[in-house]
Structures are given as structure tokens and as C-alpha cells.
C-alpha atoms as a PDB file:
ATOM      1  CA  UNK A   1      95.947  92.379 105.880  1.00  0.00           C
ATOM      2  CA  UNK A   2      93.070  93.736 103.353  1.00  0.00           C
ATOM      3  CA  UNK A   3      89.400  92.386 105.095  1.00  0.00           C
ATOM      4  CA  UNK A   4      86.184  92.805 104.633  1.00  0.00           C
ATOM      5  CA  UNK A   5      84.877  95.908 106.536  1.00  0.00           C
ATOM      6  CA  UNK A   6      82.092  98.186 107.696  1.00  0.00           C
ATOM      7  CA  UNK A   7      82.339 101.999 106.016  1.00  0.00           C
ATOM      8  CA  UNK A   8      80.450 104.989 107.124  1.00  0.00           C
ATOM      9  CA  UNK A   9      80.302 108.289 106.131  1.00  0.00           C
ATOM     10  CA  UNK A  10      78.140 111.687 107.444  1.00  0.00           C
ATOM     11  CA  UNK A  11      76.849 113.273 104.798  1.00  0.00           C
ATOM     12  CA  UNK A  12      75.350 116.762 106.312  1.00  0.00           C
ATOM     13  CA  UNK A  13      76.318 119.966 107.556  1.00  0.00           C
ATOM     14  CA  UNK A  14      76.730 120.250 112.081  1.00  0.00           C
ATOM     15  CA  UNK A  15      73.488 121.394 113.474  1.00  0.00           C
ATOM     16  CA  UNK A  16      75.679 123.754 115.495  1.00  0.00           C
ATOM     17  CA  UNK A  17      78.639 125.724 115.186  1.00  0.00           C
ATOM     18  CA  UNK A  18      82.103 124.492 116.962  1.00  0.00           C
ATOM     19  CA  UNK A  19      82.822 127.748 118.723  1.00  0.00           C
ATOM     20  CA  UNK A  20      84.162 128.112 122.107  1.00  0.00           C
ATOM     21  CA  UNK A  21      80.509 128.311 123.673  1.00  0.00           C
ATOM     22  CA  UNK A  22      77.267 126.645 124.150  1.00  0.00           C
ATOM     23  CA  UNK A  23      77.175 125.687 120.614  1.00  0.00           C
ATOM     24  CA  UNK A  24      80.554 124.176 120.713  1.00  0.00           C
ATOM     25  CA  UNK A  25      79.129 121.003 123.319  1.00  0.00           C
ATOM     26  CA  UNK A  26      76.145 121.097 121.145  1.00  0.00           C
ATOM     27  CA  UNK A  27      77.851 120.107 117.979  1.00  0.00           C
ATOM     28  CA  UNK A  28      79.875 117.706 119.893  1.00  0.00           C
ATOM     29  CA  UNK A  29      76.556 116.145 121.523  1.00  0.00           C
ATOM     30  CA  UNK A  30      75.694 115.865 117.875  1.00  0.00           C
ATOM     31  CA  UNK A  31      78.596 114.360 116.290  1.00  0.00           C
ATOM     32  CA  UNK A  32      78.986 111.720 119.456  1.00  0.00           C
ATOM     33  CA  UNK A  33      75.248 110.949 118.532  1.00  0.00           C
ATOM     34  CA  UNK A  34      76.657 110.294 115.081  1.00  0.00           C
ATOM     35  CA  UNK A  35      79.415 108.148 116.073  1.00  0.00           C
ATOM     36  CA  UNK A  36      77.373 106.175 118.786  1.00  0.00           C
ATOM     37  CA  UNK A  37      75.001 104.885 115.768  1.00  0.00           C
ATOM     38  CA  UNK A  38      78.168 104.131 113.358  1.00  0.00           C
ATOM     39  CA  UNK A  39      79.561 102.408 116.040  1.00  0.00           C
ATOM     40  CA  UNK A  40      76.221 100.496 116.601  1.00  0.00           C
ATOM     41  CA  UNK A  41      75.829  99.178 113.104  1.00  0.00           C
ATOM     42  CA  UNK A  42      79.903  98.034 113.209  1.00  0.00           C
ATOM     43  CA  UNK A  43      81.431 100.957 111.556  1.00  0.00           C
ATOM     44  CA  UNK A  44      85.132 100.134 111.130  1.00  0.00           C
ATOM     45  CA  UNK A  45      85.718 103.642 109.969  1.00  0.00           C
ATOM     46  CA  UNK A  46      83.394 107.060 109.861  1.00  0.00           C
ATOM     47  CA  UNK A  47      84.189 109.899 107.922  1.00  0.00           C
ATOM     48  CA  UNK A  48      83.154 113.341 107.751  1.00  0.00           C
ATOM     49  CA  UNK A  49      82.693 116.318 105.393  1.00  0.00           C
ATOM     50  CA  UNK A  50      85.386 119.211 104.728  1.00  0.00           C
ATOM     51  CA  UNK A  51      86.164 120.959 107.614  1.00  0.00           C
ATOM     52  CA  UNK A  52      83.983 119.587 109.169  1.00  0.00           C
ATOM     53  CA  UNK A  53      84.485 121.752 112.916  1.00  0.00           C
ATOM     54  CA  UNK A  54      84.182 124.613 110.717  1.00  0.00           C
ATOM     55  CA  UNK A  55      81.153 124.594 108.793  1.00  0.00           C
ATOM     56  CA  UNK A  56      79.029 126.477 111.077  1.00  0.00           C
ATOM     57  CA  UNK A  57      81.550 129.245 112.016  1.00  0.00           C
ATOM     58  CA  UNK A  58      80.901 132.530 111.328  1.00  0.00           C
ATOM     59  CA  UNK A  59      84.523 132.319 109.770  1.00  0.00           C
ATOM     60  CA  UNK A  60      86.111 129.459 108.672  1.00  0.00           C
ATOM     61  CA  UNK A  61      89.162 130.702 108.370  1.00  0.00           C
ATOM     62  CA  UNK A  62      89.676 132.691 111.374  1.00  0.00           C
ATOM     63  CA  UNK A  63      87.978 129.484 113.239  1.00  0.00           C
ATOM     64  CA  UNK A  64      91.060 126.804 112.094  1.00  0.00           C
ATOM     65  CA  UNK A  65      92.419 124.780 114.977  1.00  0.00           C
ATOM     66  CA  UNK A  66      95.597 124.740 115.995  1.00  0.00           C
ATOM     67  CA  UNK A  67      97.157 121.350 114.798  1.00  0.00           C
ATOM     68  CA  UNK A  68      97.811 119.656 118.117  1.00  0.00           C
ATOM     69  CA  UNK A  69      94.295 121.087 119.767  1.00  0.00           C
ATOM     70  CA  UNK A  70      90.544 121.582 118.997  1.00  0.00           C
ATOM     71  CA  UNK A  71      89.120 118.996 118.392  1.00  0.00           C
ATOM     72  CA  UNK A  72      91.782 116.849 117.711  1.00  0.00           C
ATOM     73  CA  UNK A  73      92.052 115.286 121.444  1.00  0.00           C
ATOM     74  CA  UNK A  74      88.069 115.207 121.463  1.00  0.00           C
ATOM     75  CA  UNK A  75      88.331 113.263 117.472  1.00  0.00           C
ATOM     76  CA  UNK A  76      91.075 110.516 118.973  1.00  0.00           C
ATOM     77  CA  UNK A  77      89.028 110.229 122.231  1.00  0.00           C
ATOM     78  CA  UNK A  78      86.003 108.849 120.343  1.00  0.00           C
ATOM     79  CA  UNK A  79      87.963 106.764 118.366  1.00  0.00           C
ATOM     80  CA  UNK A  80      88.849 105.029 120.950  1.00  0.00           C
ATOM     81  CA  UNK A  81      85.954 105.116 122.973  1.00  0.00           C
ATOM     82  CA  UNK A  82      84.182 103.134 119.700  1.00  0.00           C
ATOM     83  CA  UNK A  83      87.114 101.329 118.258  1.00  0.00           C
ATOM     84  CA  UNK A  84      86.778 103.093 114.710  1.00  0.00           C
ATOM     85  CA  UNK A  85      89.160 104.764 112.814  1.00  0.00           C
ATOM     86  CA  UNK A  86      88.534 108.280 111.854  1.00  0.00           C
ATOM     87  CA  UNK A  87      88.588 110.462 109.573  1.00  0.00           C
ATOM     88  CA  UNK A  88      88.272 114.422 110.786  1.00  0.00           C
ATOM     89  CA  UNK A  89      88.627 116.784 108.430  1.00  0.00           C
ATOM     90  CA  UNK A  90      89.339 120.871 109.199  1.00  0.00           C
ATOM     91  CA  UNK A  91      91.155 123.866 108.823  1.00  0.00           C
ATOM     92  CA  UNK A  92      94.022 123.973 111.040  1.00  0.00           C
ATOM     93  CA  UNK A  93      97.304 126.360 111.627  1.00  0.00           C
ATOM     94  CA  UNK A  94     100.847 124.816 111.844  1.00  0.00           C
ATOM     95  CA  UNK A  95     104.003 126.307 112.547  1.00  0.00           C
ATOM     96  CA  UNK A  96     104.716 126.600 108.546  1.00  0.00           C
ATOM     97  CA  UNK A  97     100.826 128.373 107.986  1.00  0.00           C
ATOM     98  CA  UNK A  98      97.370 127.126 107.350  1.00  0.00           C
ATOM     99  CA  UNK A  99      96.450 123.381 106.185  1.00  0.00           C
ATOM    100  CA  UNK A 100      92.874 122.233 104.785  1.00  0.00           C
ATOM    101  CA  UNK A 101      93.645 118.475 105.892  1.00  0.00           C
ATOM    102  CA  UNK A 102      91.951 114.990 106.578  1.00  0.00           C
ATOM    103  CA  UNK A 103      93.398 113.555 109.984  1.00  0.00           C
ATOM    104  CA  UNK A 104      92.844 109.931 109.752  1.00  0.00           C
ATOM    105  CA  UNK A 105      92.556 108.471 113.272  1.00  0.00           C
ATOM    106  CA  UNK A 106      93.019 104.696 114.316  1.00  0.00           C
ATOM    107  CA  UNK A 107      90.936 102.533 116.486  1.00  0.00           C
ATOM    108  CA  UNK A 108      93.360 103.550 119.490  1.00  0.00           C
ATOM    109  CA  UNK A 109      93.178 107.058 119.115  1.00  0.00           C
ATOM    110  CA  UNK A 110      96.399 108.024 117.508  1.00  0.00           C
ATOM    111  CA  UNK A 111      97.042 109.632 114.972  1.00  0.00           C
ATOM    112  CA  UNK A 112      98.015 107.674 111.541  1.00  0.00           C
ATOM    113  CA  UNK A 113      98.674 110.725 109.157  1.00  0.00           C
ATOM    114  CA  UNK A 114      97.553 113.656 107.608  1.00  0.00           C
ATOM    115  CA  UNK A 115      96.504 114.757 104.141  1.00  0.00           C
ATOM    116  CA  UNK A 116      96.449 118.464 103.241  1.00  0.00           C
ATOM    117  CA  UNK A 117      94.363 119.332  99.934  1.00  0.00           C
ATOM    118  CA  UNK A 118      96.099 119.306  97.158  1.00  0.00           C
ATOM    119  CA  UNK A 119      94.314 121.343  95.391  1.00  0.00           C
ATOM    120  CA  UNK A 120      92.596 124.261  97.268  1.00  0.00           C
ATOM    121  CA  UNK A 121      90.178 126.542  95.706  1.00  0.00           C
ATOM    122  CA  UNK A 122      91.744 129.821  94.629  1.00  0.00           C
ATOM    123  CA  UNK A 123      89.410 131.876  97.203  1.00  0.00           C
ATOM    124  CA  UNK A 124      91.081 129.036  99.663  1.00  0.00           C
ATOM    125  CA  UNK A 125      94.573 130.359  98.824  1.00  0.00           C
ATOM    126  CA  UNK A 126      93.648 133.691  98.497  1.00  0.00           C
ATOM    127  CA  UNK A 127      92.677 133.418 102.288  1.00  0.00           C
ATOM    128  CA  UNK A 128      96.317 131.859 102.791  1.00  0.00           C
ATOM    129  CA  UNK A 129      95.460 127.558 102.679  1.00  0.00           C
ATOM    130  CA  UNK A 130      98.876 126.659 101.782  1.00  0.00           C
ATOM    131  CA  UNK A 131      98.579 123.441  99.153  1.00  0.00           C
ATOM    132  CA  UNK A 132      99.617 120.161  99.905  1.00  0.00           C
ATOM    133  CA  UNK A 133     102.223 118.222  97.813  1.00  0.00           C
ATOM    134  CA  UNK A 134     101.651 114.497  98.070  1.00  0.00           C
ATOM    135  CA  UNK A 135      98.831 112.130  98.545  1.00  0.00           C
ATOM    136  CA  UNK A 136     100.281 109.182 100.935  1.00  0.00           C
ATOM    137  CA  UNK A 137      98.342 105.900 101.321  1.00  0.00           C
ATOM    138  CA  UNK A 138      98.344 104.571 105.146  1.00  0.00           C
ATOM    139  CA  UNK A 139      98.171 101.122 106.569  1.00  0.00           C
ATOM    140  CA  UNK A 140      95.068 100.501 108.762  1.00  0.00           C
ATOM    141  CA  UNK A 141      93.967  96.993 110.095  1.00  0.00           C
ATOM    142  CA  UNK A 142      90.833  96.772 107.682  1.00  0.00           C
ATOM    143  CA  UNK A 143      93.401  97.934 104.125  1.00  0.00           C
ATOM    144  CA  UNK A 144      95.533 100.685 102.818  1.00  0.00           C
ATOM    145  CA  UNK A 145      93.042 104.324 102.995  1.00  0.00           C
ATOM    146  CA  UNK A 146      94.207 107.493 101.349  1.00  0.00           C
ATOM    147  CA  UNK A 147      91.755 110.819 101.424  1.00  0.00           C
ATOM    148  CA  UNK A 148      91.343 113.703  98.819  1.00  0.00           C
ATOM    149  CA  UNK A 149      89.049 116.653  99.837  1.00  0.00           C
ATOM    150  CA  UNK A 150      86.976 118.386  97.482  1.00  0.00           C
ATOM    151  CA  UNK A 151      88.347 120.386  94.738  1.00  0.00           C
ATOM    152  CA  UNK A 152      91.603 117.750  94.314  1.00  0.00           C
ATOM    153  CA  UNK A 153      88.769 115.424  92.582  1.00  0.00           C
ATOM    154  CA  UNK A 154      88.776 117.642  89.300  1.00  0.00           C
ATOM    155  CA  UNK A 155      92.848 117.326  88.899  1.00  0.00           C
ATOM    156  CA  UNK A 156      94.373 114.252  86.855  1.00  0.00           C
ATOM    157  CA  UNK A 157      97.514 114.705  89.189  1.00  0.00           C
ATOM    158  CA  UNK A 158      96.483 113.241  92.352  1.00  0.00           C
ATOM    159  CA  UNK A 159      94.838 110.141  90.521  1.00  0.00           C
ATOM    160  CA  UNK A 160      98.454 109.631  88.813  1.00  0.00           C
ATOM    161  CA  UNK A 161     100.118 109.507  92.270  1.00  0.00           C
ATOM    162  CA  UNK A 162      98.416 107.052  93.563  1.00  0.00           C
ATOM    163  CA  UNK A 163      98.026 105.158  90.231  1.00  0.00           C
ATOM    164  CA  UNK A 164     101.037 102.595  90.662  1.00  0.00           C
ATOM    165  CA  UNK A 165     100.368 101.805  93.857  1.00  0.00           C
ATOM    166  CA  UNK A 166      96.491 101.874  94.649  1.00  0.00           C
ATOM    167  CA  UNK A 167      94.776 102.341  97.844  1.00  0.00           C
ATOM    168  CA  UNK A 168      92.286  99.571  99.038  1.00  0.00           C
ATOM    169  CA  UNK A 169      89.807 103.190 100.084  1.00  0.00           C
ATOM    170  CA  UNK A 170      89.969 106.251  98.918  1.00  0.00           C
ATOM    171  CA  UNK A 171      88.046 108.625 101.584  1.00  0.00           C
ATOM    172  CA  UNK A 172      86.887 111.832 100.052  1.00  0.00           C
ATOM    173  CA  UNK A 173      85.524 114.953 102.050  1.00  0.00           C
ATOM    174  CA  UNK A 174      83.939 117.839 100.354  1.00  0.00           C
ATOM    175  CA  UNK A 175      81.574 120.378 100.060  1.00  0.00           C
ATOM    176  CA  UNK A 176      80.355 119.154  96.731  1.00  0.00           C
ATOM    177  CA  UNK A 177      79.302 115.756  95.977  1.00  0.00           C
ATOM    178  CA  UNK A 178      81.309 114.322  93.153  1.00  0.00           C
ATOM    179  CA  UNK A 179      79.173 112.341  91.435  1.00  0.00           C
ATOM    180  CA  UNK A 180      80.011 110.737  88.686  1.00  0.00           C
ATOM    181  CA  UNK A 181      83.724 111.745  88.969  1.00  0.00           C
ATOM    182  CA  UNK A 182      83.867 109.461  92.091  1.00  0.00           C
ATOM    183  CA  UNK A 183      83.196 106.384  89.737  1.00  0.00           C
ATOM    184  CA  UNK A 184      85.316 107.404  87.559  1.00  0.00           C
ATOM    185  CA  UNK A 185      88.346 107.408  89.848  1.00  0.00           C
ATOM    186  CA  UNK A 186      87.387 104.522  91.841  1.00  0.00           C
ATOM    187  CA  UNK A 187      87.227 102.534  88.444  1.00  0.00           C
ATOM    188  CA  UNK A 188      90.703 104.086  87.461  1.00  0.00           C
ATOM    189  CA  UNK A 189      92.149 103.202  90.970  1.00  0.00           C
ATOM    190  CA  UNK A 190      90.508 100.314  91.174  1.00  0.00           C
ATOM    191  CA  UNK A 191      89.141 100.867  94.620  1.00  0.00           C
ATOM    192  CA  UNK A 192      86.489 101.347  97.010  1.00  0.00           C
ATOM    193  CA  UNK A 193      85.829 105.431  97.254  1.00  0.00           C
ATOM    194  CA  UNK A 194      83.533 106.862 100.355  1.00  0.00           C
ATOM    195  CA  UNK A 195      82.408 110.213 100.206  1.00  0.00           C
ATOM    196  CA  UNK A 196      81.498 112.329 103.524  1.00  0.00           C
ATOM    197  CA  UNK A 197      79.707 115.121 101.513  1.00  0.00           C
ATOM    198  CA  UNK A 198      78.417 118.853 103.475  1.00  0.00           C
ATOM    199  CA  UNK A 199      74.818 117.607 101.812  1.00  0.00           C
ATOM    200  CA  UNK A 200      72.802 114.788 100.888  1.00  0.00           C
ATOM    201  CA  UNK A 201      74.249 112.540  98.461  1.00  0.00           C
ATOM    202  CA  UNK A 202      77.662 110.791 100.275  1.00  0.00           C
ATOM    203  CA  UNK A 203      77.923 107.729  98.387  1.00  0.00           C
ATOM    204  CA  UNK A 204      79.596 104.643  98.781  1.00  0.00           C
ATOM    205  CA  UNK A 205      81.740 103.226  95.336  1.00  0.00           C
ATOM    206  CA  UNK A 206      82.861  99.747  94.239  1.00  0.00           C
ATOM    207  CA  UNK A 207      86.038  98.990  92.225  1.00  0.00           C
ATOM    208  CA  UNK A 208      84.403  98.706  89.405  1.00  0.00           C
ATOM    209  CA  UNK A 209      82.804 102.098  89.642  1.00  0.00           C
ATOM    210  CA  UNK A 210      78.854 101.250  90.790  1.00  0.00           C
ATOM    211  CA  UNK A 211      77.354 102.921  93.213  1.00  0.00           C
ATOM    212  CA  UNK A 212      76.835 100.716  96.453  1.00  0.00           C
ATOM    213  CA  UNK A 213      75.118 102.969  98.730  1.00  0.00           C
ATOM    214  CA  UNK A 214      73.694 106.555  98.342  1.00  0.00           C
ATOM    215  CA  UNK A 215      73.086 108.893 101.371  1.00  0.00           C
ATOM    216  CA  UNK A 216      70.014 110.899 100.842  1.00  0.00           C
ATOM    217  CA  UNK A 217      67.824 111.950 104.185  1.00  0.00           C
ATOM    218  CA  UNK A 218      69.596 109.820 106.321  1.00  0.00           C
ATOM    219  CA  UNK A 219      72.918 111.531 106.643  1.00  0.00           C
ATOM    220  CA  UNK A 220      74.756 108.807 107.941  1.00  0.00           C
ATOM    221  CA  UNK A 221      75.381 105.379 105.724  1.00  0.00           C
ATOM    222  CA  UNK A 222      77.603 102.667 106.683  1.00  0.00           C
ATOM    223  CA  UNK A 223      78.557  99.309 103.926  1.00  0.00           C
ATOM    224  CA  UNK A 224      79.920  96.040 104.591  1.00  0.00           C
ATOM    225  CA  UNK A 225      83.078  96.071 101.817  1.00  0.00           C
ATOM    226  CA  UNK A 226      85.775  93.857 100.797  1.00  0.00           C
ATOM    227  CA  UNK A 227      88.563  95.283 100.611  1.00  0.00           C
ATOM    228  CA  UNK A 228      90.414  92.289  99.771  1.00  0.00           C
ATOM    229  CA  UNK A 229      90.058  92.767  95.751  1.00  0.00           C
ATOM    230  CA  UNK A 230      91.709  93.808  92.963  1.00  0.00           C
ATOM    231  CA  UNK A 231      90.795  95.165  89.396  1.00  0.00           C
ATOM    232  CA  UNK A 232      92.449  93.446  86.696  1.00  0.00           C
ATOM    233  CA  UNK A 233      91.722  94.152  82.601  1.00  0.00           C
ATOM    234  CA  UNK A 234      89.887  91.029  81.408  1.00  0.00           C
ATOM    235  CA  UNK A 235      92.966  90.468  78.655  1.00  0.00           C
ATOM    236  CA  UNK A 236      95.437  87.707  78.914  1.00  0.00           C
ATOM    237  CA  UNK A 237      93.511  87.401  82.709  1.00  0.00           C
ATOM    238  CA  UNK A 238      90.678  85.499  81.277  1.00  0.00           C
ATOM    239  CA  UNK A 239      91.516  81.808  80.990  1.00  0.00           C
ATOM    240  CA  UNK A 240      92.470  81.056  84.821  1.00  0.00           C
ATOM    241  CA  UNK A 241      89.455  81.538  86.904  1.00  0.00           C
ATOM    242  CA  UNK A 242      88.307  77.609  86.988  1.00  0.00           C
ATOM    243  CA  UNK A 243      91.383  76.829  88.319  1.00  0.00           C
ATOM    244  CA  UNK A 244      91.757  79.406  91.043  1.00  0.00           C
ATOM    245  CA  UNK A 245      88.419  78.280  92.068  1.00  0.00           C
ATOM    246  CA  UNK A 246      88.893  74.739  92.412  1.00  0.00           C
ATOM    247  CA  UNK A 247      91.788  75.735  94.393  1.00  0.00           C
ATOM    248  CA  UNK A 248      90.134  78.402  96.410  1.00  0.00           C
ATOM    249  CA  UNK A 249      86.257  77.600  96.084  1.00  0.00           C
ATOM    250  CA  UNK A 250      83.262  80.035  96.819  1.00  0.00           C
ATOM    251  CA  UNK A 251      85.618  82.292  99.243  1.00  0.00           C
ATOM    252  CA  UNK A 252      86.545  83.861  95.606  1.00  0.00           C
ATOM    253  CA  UNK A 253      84.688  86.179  93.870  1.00  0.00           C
ATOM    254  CA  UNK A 254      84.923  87.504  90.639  1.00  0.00           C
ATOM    255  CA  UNK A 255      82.779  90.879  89.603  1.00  0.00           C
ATOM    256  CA  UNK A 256      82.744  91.633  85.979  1.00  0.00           C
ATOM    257  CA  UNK A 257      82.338  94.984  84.692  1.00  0.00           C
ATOM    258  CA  UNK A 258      82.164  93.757  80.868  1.00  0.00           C
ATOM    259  CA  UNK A 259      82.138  97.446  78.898  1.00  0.00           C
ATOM    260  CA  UNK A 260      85.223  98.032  80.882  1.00  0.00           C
ATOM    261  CA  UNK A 261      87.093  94.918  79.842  1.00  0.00           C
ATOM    262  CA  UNK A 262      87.937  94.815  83.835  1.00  0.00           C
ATOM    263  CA  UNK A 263      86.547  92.424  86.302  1.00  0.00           C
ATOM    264  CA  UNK A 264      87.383  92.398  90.214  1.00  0.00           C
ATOM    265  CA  UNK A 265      88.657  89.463  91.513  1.00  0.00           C
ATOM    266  CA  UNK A 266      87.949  89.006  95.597  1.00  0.00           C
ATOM    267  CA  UNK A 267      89.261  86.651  98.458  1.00  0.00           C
ATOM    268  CA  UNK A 268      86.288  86.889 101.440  1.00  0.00           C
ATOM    269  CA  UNK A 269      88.348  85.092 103.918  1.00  0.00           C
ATOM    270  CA  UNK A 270      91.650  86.344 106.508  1.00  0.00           C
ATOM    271  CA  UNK A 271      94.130  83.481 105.842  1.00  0.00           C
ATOM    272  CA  UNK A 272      94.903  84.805 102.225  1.00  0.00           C
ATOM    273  CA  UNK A 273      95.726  88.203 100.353  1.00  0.00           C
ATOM    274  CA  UNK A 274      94.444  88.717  96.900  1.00  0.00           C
ATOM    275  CA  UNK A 275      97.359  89.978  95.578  1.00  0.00           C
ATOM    276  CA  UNK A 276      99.436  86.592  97.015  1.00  0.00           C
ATOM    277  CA  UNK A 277      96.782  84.228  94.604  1.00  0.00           C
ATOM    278  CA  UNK A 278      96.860  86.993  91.848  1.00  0.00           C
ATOM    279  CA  UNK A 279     101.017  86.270  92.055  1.00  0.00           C
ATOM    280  CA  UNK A 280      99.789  82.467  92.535  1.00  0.00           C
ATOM    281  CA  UNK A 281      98.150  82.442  88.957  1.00  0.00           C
ATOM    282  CA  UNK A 282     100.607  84.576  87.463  1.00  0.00           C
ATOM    283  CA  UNK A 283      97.793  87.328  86.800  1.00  0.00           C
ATOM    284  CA  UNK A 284      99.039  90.461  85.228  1.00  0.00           C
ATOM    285  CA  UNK A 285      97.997  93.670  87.113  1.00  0.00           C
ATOM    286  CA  UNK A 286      96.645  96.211  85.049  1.00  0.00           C
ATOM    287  CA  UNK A 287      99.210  98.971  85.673  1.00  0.00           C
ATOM    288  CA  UNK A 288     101.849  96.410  84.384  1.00  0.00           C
ATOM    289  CA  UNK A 289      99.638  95.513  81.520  1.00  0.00           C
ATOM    290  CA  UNK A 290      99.199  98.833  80.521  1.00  0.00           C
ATOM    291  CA  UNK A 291     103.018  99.780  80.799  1.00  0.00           C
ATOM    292  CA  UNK A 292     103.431  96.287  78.418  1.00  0.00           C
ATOM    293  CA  UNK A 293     100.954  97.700  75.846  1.00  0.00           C
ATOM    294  CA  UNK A 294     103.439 101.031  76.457  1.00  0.00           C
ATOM    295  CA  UNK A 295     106.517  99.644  76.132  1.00  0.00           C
ATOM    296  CA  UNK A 296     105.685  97.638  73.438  1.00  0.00           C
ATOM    297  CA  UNK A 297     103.910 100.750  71.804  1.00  0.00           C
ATOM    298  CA  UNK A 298     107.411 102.651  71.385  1.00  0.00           C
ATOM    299  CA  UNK A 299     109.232  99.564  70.371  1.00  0.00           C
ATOM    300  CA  UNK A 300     106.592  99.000  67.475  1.00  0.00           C
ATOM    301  CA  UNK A 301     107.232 102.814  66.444  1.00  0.00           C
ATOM    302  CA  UNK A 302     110.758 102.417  66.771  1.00  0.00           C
ATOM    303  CA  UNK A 303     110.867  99.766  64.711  1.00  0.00           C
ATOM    304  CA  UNK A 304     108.879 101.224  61.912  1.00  0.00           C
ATOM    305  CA  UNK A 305     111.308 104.452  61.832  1.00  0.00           C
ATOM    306  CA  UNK A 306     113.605 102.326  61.534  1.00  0.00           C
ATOM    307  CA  UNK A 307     112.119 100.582  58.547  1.00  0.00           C
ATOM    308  CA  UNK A 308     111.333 103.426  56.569  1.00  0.00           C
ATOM    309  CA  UNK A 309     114.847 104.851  57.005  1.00  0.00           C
ATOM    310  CA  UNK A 310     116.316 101.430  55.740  1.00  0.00           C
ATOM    311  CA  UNK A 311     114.142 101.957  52.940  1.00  0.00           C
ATOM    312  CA  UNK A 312     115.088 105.467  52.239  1.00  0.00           C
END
């Protein structure tokens, strides 16, 4: 069940590198200290940067983790300790090579799923990060989250994976911030997007592509969602909101985003899912609206061929 939830994200480099020494308990001192206050203002999930472990390694490649040690135990540990869900990013080695993945982490400490970058860097590849091939979603307690990292946010191809079947969060962990492109594929996903960024800068993003919160000194930022919504396009959506809120009241809410033509229907309660009253009303999601306006696209050409060679 989609709920309302508290997001955080760590927007900073480690203090310390995480190097079997003195400096490895220092950066995990630092990144408990992190998790402690997350955990303190709710935080139903934290996220960190890109390789997070890794940043402050003399060499980040030579420093990846093997994928059922480093930090990994340490990671689930503190998820359970504060009853988060996780997301650790890093380099790690498998039996089949070298991953840049997000490990996302449930409140109990195991291990959900991984995502390896899609798209890594060429001086990434060159230094033998093997490329992942899919982008799954995975079912947490607060919604569906799925995770890009980096340079997967300038390529069309991940965004049409996860197009027909949106996440409720996208996490994204880089080096760079985003920016704008992190609107832009929250409004095209119609999700919430979170950014753990290895600045200032992490951001948190509504589904209709506005900026909620923006980390700048404060590395750490944490936002009370819902992520029990659902971007529709305003057309042939328009005419039914007076009745779904005399039969649902003020625990609906309806965002408009008006140069968009979309607007973001939300349920804040537990006993309902958006989607069941969007099937309720007979509300067209936009994928399937778009498809129509597809479908209907070809037939109208079709048809017109098929005029002009009758007239022929």
C-alpha cells in the first residue's frame, strides 16, 4: 500500500575515507551520525550519493567492495537498528566483474534489490564497470522505489522502461546534481524523485515536477510525501472531481499543474489506493491516453491513404 512518508537524502561528500583503517570507523561514526538525525526527524528512507564508501578513496576503483561484504552488513545493520530503508550506493565486484549499483535496504535489514547503472561514464567502462540492463521497480511498505545513478539521467532509455509502469519514487545518486532534468523526469514519470547528490543541491521533486525541498548547507533533508498519487492529463479527466469528493471528502487532493494539462490526484488516508478510486471513476491514465491519441493517430493516417488511393 502507497502512504504518505518521510524522505531523506545526504547530499555531501564522507568527511573520511572508507579504508581499512582509522578513517574507515571515522566515516562510519559519520554516516551513523547521519542516520541517527534521519531517523530522529522520521525518515522512512535515507539515501546517499554515488558510491558513496568510495568517495574518499585514493582509488575508487581498486577500493569496490566485494558484493556480499564491506559495508554491506554495516548498511543492513543500521537499517535495522533505525527502521529505515536504505539506499547505499558503491562500487562493488561480483563473480561476473565490477557493478556501480544502488542496494536498496528494508527496514529489517535485508536486502530488497539491486540496481547497477545503466549507463556508466565511458572513463567508468574504460576502468571495467560493466553496464546494467534493466531498471526494476521494488515493493517497499511506504510505495514502489526504483534508483538511477548519475549519468543514466541524460538517456531517454531508462525513462521509457519504467514509463508503463511508474514508480511511486525514483531515488537518484550521483555525482552531479541534475537539476532541471530531475523535474523533467519526475513530471514524465509522474513521481516523486529524491536526489542524494556528492554536493550541495540534493533536492526533493513532486509529480508534477516542483521542487519541494532543496539541500544547500545542510547536507541532509528529509520531506513528508504522499506517495499515494497519480498524474493524470487534465483531458477527458476533468469533469469528475465533485463527485469523487463528495464521495471521498478532504482526504483527496487534487494538484494542478495547468501549463502541463496534468494535475495529481491524491488519497491522504491507508484504507484506500489511488489507483482503486481512479478505476472507481473510470479515470483514464495518461499512458493509456496517450497510446489512444496513438492508436487513433495511425488509424486516422490509415484511413486517409486509403482515401486518396480510392480517389486515384
Amino acid at each position: 500500500m502507497r502512504r504518505q512518508a518521510i524522505i531523506a537524502s545526504v547530499s555531501k561528500r564522507p568527511e573520511h575515507g572508507c579504508v581499512p583503517d582509522e578513517s574507515r570507523e571515522k566515516f562510519l561514526q559519520d554516516t551513523e551520525r547521519l542516520l541517527r538525525r534521519a531517523a530522529a526527524m522520521g525518515a522512512d528512507l535515507v539515501a546517499f550519493p554515488e558510491v558513496y564508501p568510495q568517495l574518499r578513496t585514493p582509488d575508487m576503483y581498486a577500493a569496490a567492495e566485494p558484493h556480499d561484504g564491506g559495508t554491506l552488513p554495516w548498511a543492513q545493520e543500521q537499517a535495522r537498528r533505525f527502521r529505515t530503508h536504505l539506499v547505499w550506493p558503491r562500487f562493488e565486484r561480483r563473480p561476473d566483474g565490477l557493478r556501480n549499483t544502488a542496494i536498496l535496504i528494508d527496514r529489517k535489514g535485508d536486502v530488497l534489490g539491486r540496481y547497477d547503472k545503466m549507463f556508466p561514464t565511458i572513463g567508468e567502462m574504460e576502468h571495467g564497470v560493466i553496464p546494467g540492463t534493466e531498471c526494476p521497480s521494488f515493493a517497499t511498505d511506504i510505495g514502489r522505489v526504483a534508483m538511477a545513478i548519475c549519468f543514466d539521467l541524460n538517456f531517454q532509455e531508462i525513462r521509457d522502461a519504467l514509463r508503463p509502469d511508474p514508480p511511486d519514487l525514483l531515488v537518484f545518486s550521483s555525482m552531479y546534481r541534475g537539476g532541471i532534468q530531475l523535474q523533467e523526469w519526475a513530471l514524465d514519470l509522474g513521481c516523486h524523485v529524491i536526489s542524494a547528490i556528492a554536493a550541495e543541491l540534493g533536492r526533493v521533486v513532486d509529480p508534477g515536477g516542483q521542487v519541494q525541498k532543496l539541500a544547500t548547507y545542510e547536507a541532509l533533508i528529509a520531506q513528508r510525501v504522499n506517495l499515494n498519487k497519480r498524474q493524470l492529463h487534465m483531458d477527458y479527466n476533468w469533469g469528475k472531481m465533485d463527485a469523487m469528493l463528495e464521495r471521498y471528502g478532504p482526504k483527496l487532493t487534487f494538484e494542478y499543474y495547468t501549463p502541463e494539462a496534468r494535475y495529481v490526484i491524491g488519497y491522504e488516508g491507508d484504507d484506500h489506493d489511488v489507483d482503486d478510486i481512479l478505476r472507481e471513476f473510470d479515470l483514464e491514465p495518461r499512458e493509456t491516453y496517450f497510446a489512444r491519441a496513438r492508436r487513433v493517430r495511425q488509424e486516422t493516417l490509415a484511413g486517409h491513404v486509403a482515401s486518396q488511393r480510392a480517389t486515384e
